[in-house]
Structures are given as structure tokens and as C-alpha cells.
N, C-alpha and C. Protein backbone atom coordinates (compact mmCIF):
# COMPACT_ATOMS: atom_id res chain seq x y z
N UNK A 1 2.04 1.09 14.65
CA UNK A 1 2.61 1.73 13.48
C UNK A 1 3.89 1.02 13.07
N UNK A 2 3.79 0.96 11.38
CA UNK A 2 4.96 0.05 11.09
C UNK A 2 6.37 1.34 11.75
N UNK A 3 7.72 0.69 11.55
CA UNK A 3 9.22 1.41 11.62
C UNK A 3 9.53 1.44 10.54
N UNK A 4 8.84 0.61 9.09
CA UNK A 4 9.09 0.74 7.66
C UNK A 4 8.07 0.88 6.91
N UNK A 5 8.78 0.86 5.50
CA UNK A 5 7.90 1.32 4.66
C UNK A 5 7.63 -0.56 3.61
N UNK A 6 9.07 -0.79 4.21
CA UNK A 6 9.10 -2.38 3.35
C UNK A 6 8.12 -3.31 4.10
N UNK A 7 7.50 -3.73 3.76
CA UNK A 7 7.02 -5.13 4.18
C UNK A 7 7.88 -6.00 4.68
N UNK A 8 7.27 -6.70 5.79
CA UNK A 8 8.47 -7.69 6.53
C UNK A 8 8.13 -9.00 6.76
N UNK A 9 6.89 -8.91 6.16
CA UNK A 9 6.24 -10.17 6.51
C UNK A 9 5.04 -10.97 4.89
N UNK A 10 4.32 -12.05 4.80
CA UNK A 10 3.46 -11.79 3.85
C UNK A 10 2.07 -11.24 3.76
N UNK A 11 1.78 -10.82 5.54
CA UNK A 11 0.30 -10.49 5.44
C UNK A 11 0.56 -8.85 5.25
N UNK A 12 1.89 -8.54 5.67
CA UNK A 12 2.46 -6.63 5.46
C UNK A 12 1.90 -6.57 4.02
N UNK A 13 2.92 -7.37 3.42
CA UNK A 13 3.05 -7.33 2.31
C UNK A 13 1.78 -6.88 1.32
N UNK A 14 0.78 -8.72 1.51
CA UNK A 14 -0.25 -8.46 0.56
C UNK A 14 -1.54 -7.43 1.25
N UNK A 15 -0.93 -7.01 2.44
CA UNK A 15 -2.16 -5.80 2.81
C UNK A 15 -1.26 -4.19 1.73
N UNK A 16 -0.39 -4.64 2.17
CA UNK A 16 0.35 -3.28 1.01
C UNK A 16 -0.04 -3.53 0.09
N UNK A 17 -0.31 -4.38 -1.09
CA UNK A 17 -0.41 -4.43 -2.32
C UNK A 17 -1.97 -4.15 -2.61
N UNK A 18 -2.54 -5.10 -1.79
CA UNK A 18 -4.38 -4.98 -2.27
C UNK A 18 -5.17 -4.06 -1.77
N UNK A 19 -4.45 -3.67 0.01
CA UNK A 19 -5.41 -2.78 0.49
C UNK A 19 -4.62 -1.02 0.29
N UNK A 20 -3.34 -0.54 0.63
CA UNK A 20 -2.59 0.55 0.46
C UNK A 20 -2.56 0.96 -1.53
N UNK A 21 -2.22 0.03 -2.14
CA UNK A 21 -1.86 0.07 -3.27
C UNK A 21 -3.73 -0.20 -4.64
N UNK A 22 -4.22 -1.26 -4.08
CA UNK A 22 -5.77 -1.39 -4.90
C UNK A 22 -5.57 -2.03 -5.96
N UNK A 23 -4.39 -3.06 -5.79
CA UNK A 23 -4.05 -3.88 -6.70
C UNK A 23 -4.95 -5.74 -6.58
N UNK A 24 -4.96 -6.50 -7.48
CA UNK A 24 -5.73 -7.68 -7.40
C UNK A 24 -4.65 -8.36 -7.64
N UNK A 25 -4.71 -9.34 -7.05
CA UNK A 25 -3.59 -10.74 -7.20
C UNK A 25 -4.34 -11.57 -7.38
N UNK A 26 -4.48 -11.37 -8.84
CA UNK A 26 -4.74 -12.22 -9.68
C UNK A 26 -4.26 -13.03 -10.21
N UNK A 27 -3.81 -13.88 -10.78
CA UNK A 27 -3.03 -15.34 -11.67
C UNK A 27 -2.41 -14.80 -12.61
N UNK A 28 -2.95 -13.85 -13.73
CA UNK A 28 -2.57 -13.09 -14.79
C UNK A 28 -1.02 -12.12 -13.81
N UNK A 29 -1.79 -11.36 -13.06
CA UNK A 29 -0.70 -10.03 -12.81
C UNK A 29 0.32 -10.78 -11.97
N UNK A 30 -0.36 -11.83 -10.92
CA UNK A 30 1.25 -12.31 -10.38
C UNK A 30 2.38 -13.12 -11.11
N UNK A 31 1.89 -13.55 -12.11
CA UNK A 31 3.10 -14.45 -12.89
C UNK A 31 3.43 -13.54 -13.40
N UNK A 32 3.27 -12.73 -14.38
CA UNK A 32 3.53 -11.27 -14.78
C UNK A 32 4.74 -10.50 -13.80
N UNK A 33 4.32 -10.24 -12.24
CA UNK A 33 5.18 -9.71 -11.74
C UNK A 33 6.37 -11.23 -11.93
N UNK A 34 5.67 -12.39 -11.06
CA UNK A 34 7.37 -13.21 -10.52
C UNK A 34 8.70 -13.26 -12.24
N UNK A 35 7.65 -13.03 -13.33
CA UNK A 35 8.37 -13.32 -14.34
C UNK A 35 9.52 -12.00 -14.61
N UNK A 36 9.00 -10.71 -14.38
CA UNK A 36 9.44 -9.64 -14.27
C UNK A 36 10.51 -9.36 -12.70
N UNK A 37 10.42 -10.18 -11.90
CA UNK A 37 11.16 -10.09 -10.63
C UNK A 37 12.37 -10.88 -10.55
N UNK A 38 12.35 -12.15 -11.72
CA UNK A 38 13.20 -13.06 -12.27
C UNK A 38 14.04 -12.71 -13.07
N UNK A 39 13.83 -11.69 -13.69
CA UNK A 39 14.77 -11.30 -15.03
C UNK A 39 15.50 -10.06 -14.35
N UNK A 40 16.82 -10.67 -14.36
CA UNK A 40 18.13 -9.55 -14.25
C UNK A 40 18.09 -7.78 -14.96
N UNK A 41 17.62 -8.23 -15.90
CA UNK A 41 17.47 -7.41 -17.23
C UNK A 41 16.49 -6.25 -16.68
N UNK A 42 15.03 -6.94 -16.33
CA UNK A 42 14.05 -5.66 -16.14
C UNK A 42 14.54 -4.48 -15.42
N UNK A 43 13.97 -3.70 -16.05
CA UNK A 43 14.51 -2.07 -15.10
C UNK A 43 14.27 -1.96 -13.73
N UNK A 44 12.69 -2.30 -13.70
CA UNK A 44 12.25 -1.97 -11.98
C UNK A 44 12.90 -3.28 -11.31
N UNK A 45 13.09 -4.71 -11.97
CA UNK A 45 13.75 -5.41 -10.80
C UNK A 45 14.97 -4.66 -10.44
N UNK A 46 15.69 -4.52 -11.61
CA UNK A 46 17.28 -3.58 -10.94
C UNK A 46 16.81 -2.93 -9.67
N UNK A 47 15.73 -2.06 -9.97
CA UNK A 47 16.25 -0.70 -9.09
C UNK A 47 15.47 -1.38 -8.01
N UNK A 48 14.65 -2.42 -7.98
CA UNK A 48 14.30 -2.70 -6.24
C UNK A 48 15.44 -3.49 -5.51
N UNK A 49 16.25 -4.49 -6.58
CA UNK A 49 17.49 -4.94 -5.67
C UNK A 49 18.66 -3.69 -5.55
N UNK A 50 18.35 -2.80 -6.35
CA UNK A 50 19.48 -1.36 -5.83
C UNK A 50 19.32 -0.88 -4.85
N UNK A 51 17.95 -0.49 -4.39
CA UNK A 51 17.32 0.27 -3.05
C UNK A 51 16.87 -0.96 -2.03
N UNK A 52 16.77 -2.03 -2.44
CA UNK A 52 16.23 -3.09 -0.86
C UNK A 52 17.25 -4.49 -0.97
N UNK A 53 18.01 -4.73 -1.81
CA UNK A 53 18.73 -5.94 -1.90
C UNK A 53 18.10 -6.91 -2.50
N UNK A 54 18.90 -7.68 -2.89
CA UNK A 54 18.61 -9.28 -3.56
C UNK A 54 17.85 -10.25 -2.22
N UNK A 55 17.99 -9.95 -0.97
CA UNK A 55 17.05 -10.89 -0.30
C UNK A 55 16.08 -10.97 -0.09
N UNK A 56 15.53 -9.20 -0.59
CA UNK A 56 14.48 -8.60 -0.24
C UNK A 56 13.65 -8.79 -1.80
N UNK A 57 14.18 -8.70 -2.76
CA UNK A 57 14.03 -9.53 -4.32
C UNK A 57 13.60 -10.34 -4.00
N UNK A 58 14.07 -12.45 -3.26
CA UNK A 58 14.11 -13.16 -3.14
C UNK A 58 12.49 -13.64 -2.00
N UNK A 59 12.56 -12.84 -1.43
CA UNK A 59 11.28 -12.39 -0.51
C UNK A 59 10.09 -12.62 -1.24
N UNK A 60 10.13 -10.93 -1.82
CA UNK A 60 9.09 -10.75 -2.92
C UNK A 60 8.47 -11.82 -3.38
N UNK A 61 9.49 -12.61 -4.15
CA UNK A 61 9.63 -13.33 -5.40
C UNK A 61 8.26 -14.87 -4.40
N UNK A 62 9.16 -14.80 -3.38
CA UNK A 62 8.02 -16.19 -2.37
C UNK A 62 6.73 -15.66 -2.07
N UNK A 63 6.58 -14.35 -1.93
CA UNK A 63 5.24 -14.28 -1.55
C UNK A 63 4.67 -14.34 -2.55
N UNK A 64 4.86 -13.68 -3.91
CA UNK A 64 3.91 -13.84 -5.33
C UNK A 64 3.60 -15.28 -5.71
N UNK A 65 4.68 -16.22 -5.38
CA UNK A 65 4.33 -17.44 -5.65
C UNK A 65 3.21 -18.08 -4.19
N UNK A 66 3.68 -17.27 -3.47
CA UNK A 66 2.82 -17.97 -2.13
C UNK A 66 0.95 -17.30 -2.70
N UNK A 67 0.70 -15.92 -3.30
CA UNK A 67 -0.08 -15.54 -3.56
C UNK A 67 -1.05 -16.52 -4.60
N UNK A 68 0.10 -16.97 -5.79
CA UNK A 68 -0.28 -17.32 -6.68
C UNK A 68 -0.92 -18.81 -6.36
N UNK A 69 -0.03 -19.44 -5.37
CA UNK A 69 -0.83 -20.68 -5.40
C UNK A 69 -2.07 -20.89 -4.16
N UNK A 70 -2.11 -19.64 -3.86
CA UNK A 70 -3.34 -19.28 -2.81
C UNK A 70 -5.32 -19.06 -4.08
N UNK A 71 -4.64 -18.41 -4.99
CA UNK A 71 -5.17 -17.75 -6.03
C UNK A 71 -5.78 -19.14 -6.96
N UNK A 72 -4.98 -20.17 -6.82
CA UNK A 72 -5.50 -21.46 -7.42
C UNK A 72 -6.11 -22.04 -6.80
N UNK A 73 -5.97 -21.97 -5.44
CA UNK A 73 -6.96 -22.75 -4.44
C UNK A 73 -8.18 -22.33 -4.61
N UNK A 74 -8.36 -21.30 -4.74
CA UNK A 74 -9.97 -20.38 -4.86
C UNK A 74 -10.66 -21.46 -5.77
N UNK A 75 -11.89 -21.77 -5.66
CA UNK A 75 -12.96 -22.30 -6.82
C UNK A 75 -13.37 -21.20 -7.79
């Protein structure tokens, strides 16, 4: 059993997103998120570096790209 609720790793992570959550990381939705995780401005980036920090932002931000270029490898 995890001690969190955050992901700490990238397999936490994308099992949180695709298998807990029933989301697809897809090409479309992950540039979508990293573009939205990049901008100071967006609301939900604020409030995830308010409640988990900018390293935990910075995290994120590698696994979507780690997703995304997993997502290109596919045929």
C-alpha cells in the first residue's frame, strides 16, 4: 500500500492516470496537458504547484513528455 496519494515514481504515476483515473495518453491529451502544466497563468497548474510544489510540477511535466514520446514509438 502506497503512504501517498502523489505519485512518486512514472509507473505510480501512469498507473494513476490510465488505470485509477481511465484516462488515455494519447498525443492529443498529453501535449494538451504539458502545454497547460507550462503556463504560469492556468488555474489548475497554480493550484497543483500550491498543494504539491514546483518540483512536483517539474516531475509531472517529465513524465507527460516521457509518455508522449513513448506514444510515438507505438506503430
Amino acid at each position: 500500500m502506497r503512504d501517498s496519494i502523489v505519485p512518486d515514481s512514472y509507473e505510480a504515476w501512469r498507473h494513476c492516470v490510465q488505470v485509477d483515473c481511465g484516462l488515455r495518453l494519447d498525443g492529443d491529451y498529453v501535449q494538451r496537458r504539458i502545454a497547460a502544466l507550462e503556463d504560469p497563468r492556468d488555474f489548475h497548474t497554480q493550484q497543483l504547484v500550491q498543494r504539491w510544489g514546483d518540483p512536483h510540477r517539474q516531475r509531472v511535466v517529465g513524465w507527460f513528455r516521457r509518455a508522449l514520446a513513448e506514444s510515438a514509438a507505438r506503430p
